[in-house]
Protein backbone atom coordinates (compact mmCIF):
# COMPACT_ATOMS: atom_id res chain seq x y z
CA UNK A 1 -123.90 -71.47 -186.63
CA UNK A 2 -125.87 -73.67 -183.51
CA UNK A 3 -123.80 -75.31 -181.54
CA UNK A 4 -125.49 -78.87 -181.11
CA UNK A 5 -125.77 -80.69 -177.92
CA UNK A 6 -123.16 -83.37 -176.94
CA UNK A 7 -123.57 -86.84 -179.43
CA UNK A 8 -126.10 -88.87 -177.93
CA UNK A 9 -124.80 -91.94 -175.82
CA UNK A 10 -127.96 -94.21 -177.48
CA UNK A 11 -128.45 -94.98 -181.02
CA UNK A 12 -132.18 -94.50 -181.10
CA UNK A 13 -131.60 -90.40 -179.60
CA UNK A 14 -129.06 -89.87 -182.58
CA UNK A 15 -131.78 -91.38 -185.17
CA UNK A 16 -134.47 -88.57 -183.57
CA UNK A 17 -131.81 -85.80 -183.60
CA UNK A 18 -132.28 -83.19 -186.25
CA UNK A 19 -130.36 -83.03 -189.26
CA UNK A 20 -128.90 -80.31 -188.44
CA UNK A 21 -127.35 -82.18 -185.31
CA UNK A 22 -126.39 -84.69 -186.99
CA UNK A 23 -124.71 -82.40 -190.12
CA UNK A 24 -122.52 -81.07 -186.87
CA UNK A 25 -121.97 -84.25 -185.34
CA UNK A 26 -120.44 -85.84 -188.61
CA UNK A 27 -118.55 -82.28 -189.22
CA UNK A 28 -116.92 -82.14 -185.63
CA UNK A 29 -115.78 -86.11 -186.42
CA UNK A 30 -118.07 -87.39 -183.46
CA UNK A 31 -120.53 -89.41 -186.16
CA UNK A 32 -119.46 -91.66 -189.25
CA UNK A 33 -121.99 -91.28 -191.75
CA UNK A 34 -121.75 -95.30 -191.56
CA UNK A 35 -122.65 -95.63 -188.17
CA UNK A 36 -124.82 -93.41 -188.82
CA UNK A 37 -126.66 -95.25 -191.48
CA UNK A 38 -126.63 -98.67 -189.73
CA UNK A 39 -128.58 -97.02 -186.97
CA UNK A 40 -131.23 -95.82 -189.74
CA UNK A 41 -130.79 -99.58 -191.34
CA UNK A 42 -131.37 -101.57 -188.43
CA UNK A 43 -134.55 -99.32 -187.32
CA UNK A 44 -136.04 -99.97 -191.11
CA UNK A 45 -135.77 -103.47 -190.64
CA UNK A 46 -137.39 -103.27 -186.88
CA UNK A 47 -139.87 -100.91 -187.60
CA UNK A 48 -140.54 -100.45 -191.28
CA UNK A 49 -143.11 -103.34 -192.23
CA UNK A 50 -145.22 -101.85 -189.30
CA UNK A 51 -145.93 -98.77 -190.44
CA UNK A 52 -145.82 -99.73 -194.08
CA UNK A 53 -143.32 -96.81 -194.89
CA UNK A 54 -140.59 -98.19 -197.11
CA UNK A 55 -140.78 -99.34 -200.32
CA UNK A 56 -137.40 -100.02 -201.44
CA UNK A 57 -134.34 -100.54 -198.58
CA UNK A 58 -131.38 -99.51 -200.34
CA UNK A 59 -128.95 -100.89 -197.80
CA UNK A 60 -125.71 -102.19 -199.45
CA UNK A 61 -126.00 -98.63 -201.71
CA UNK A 62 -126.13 -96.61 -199.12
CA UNK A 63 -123.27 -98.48 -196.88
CA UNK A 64 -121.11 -98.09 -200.28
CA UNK A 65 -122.33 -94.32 -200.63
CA UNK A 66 -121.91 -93.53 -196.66
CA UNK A 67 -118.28 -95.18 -196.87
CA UNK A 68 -117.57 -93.03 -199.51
CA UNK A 69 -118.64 -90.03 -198.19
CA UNK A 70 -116.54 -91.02 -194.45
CA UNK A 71 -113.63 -90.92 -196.78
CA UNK A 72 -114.04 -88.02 -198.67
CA UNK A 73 -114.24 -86.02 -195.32
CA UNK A 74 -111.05 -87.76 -193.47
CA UNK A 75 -109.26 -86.04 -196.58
CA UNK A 76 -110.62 -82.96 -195.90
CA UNK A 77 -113.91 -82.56 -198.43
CA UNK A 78 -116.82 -81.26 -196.70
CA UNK A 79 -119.54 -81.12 -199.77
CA UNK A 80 -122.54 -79.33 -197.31
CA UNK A 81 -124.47 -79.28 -194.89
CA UNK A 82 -125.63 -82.75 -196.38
CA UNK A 83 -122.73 -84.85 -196.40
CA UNK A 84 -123.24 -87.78 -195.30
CA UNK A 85 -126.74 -87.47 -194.30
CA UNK A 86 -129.03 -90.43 -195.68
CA UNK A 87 -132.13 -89.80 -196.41
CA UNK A 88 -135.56 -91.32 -197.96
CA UNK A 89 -136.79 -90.22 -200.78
CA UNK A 90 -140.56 -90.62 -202.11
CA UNK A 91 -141.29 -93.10 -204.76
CA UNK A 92 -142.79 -91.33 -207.21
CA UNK A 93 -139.11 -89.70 -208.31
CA UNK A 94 -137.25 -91.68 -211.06
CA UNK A 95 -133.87 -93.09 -209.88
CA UNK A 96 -131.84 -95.07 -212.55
CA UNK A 97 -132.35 -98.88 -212.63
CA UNK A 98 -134.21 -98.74 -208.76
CA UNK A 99 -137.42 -99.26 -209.13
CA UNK A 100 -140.14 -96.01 -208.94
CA UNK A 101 -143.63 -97.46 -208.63
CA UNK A 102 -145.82 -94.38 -207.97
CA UNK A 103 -147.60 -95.97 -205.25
CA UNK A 104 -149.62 -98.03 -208.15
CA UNK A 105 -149.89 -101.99 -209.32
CA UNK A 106 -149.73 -101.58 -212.93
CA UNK A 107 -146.36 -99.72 -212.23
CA UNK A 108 -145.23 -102.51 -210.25
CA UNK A 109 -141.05 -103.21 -211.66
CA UNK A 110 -141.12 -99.85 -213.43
CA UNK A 111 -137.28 -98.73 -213.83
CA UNK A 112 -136.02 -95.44 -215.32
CA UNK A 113 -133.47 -95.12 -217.36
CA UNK A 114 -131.93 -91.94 -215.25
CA UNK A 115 -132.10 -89.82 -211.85
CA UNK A 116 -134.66 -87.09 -211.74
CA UNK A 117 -132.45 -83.92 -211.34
CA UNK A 118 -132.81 -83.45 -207.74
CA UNK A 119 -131.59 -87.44 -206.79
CA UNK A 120 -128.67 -85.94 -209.02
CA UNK A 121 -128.43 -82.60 -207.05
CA UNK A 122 -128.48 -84.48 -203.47
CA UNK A 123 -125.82 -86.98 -204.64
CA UNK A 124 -123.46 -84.01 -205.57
CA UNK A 125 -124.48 -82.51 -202.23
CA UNK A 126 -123.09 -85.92 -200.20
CA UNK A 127 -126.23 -87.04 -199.44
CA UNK A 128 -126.47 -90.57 -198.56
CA UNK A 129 -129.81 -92.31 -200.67
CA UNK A 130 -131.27 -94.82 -198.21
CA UNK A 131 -135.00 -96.15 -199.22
CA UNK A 132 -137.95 -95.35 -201.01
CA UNK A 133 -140.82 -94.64 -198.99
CA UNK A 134 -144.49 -95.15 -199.81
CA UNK A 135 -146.43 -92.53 -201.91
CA UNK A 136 -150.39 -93.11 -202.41
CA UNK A 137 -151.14 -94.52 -205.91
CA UNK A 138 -150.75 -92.07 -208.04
CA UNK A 139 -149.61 -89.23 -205.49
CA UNK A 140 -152.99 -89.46 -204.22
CA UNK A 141 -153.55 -90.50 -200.65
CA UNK A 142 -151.62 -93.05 -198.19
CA UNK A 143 -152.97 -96.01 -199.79
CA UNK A 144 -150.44 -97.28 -202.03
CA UNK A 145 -149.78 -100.80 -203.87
CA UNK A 146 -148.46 -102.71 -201.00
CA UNK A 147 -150.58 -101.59 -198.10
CA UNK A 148 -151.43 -98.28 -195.91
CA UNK A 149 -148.89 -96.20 -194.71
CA UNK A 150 -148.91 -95.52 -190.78
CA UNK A 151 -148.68 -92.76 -188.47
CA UNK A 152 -146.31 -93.60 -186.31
CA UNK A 153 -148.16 -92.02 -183.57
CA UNK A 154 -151.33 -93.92 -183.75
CA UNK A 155 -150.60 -96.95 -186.51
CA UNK A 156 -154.68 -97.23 -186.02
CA UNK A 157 -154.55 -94.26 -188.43
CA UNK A 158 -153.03 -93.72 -192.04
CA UNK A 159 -150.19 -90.91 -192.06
CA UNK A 160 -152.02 -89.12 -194.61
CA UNK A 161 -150.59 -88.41 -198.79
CA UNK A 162 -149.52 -88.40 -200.60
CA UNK A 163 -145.16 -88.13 -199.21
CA UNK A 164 -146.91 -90.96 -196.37
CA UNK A 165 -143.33 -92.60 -196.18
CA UNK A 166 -141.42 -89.33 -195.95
CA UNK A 167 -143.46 -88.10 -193.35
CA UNK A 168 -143.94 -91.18 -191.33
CA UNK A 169 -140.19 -92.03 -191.83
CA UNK A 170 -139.35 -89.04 -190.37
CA UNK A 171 -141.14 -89.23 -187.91
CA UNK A 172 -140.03 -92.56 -186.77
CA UNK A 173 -136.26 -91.31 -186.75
CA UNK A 174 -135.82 -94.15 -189.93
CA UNK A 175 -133.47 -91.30 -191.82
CA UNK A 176 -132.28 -87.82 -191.32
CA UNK A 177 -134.80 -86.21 -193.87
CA UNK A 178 -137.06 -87.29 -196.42
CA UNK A 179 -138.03 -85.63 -200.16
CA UNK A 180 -141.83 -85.62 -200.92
CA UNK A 181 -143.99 -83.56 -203.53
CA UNK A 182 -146.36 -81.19 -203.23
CA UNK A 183 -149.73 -80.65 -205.66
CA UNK A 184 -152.42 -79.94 -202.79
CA UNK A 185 -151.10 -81.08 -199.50
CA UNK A 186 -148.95 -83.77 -200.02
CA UNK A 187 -145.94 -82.63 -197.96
CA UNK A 188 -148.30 -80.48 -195.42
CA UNK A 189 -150.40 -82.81 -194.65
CA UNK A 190 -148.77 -85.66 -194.28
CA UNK A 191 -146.00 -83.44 -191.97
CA UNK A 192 -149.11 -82.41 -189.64
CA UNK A 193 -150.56 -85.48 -189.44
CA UNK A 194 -147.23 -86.95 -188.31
CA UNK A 195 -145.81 -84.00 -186.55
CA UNK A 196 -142.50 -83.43 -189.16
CA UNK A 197 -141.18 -80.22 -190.22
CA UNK A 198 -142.38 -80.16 -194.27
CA UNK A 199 -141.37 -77.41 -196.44
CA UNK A 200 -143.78 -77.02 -199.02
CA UNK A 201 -142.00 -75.84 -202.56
CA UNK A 202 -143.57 -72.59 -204.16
């Protein structure tokens, strides 16, 4: 295993660090994964409405689930690499009773009933659910419902589609990692137009 670099003394170089940093930083007891998520909170709320990224801020959640997870580690349970890590995930996967809008107005309010199997999956893993981030309407795209999703980069461009939140997110240090989909570019795309690391499913 890596051994990371000492903890950053800034907030905004621990929000850029990569999750595998940060995985080792929470492990070796140098990072709360509630610090850690007020740092991501606080840059959503400075940064988010300009690059049109986040759909859904799931801040009191993910305080509760970060707490939680800070807990389960001072007694000694480590569930992954993921513990503790929040993360965005793209709006066009069903969580129960948060709204999942596909990016489109006449889905505008929609609320499933239950988690898709990998919200399950990354909850069971320790992983900390922080926002929804923008997915062009109908996973086509970076235009979705409530604007144009930014690179962060250049906001004069859009970050590309259709996992535009994820990537830009990313990007912009807002969470530790992001889930998108994949039909015909929609993680690879939007990671090279941004300049993440996307791993496209097969």
């Amino acid at each position: 295993e890596p051994t990371p670099p000492p903890l950053p003394s800034t907030a905004e170089d621990i929000a850029f660090a990569p999750a595998w940093q940060i995985a080792a930083w929470i492990r070796q007891g140098k990072l709360t994964s509630r610090t850690l998520t007020d740092i991501y909170i606080e840059r959503i709320h400075a940064r988010g409405s300009r690059l049109e990224c986040i759909v859904t801020l799931l801040a009191d959640n993910a305080r509760k689930e970060a707490e939680a997870c800070d807990k389960e580690f001072a007694k000694g349970k480590l569930r992954g690499p993921l513990h503790g890590l929040p993360y965005g995930l793209k709006d066009l996967i069903d969580t129960a009773g948060i709204a999942t809008e596909w990016g489109a107005e006449p889905y505008r309010g929609r609320l499933p009933d239950s988690d898709a199997t990998i919200v399950t999956r990354l909850q069971e893993a320790g992983a900390v659910l922080l926002a929804k981030t923008t997915c062009g309407a109908i996973a086509y795209g970076d235009i979705w419902r409530g604007g144009h999703t930014r690179n962060p980069w250049n906001i004069q461009e859009g970050s590309s589609g259709s996992s535009a939140g994820s990537a830009t997110a990313v990007a912009d240090g807002l969470c530790a990692f992001a889930i998108g989909t994949e039909t015909m570019g929609s993680i690879t795309s939007p990671s090279a137009r941004c300049g993440t690391v996307g791993l496209r499913p097969r």
